[in-house]
Protein backbone atom coordinates (compact mmCIF):
# COMPACT_ATOMS: atom_id res chain seq x y z
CA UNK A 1 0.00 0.00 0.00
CA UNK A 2 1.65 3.25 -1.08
CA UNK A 3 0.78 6.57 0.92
CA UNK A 4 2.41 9.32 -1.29
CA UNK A 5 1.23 12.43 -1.71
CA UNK A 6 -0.68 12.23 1.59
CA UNK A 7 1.38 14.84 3.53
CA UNK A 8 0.11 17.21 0.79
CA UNK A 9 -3.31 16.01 1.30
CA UNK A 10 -3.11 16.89 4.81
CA UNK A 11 -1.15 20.42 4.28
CA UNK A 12 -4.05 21.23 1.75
CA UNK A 13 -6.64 20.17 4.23
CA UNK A 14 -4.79 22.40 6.85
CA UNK A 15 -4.25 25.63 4.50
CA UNK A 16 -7.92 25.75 3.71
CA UNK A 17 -9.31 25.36 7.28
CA UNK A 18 -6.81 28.41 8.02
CA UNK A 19 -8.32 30.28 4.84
CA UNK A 20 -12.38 29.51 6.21
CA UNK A 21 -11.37 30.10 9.93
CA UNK A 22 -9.75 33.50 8.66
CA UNK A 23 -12.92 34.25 6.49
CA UNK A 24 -15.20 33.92 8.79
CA UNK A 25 -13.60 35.53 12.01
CA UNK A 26 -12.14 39.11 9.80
CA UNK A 27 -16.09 40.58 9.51
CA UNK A 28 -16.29 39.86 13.30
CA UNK A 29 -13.30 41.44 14.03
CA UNK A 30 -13.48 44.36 11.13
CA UNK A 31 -17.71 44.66 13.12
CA UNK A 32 -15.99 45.05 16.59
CA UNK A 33 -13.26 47.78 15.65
CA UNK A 34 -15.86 49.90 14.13
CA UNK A 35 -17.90 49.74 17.34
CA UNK A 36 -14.95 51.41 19.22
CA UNK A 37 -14.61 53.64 17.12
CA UNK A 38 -18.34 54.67 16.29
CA UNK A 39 -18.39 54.70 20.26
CA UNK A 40 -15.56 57.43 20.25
CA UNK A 41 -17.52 59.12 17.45
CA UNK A 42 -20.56 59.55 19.47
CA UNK A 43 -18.27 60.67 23.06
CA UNK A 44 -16.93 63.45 20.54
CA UNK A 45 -19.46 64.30 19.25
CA UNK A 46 -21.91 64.80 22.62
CA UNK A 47 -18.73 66.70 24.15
CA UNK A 48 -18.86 68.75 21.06
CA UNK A 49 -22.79 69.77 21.48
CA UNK A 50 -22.48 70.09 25.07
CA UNK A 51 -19.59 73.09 24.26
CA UNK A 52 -21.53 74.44 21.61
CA UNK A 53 -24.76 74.70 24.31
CA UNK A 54 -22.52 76.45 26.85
CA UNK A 55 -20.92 78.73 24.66
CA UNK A 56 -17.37 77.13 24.34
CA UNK A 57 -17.49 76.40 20.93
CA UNK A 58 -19.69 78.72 18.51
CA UNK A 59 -22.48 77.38 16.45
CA UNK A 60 -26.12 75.30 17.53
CA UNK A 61 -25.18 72.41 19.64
CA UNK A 62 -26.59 69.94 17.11
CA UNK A 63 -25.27 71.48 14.31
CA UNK A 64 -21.59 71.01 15.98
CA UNK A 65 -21.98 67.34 16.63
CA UNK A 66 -23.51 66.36 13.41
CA UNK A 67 -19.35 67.87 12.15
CA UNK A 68 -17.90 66.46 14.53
CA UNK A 69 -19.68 62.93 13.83
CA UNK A 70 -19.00 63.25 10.38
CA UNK A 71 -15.46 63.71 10.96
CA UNK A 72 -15.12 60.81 12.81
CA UNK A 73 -16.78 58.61 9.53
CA UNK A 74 -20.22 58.36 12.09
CA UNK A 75 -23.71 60.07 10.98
CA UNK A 76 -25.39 61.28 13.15
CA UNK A 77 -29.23 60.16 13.95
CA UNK A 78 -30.28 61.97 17.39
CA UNK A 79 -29.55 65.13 19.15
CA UNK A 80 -31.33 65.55 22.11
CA UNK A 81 -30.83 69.04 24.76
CA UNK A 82 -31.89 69.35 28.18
CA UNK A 83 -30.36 72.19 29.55
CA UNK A 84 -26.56 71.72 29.33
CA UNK A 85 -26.52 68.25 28.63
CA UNK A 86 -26.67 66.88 25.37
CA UNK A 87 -27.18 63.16 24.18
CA UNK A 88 -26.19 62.21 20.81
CA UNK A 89 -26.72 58.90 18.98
CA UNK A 90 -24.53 58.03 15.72
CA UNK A 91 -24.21 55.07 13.31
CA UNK A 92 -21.75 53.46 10.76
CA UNK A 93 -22.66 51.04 8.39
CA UNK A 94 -19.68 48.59 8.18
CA UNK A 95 -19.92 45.48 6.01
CA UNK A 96 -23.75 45.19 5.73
CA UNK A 97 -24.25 45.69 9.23
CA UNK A 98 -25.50 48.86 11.12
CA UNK A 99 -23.48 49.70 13.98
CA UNK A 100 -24.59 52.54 16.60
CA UNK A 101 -23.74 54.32 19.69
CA UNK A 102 -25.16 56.72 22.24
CA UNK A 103 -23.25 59.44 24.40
CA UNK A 104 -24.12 61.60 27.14
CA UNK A 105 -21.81 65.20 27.92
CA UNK A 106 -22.59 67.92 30.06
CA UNK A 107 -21.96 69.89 33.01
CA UNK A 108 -21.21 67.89 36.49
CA UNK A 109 -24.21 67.27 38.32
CA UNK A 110 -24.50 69.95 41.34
CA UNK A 111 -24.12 68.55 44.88
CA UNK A 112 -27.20 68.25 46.82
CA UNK A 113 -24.82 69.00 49.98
């Protein structure tokens, strides 16, 4: 009984496991980076509004963070004020999936002291 050719049977079988493990687990990975960083796009972009509703940073608060989203490859899909605070939500589309964030920037709370 000969065996040749089996080791490259084997290395074959090997190489293309590697290639469908690989395939499968970059979209998961390429998913998860773009949730950091739609999650920094929405911190930036609340901080943003939340300057522009003080007065730090000229413009409307809303009008600030949808820039600032945009900058950071986000859009932006909710600007809500109350007072000094503002809460933004943003969203990416990466690879056929929607990916989304929410932030919250404002003033301290005051101490009830």
């Amino acid at each position: 009984m000969r065996e040749e050719g089996a080791g490259s049977v084997l290395a074959i079988g090997i190489i293309g496991a590697t290639v469908l493990l690989c395939g499968t687990a970059l979209p998961l990975y390429v998913v998860l980076v773009a949730r950091s960083s739609v999650a920094g796009a929405a911190d930036a972009a609340a901080l943003a509004a939340a300057d522009a509703r003080i007065g730090f940073v000229g413009g409307f608060a809303c009008d600030v963070a949808v820039e600032v989203a945009a900058a950071n490859g986000a859009e932006l899909v909710d600007c809500e004020l109350d007072g000094y605070v503002a809460t933004v939500s943003v969203q990416r589309s990466v690879l056929g999936y929607t990916v989304s964030a929410r932030a919250t920037a404002g003033p301290p709370p005051e101490n009830s002291d």
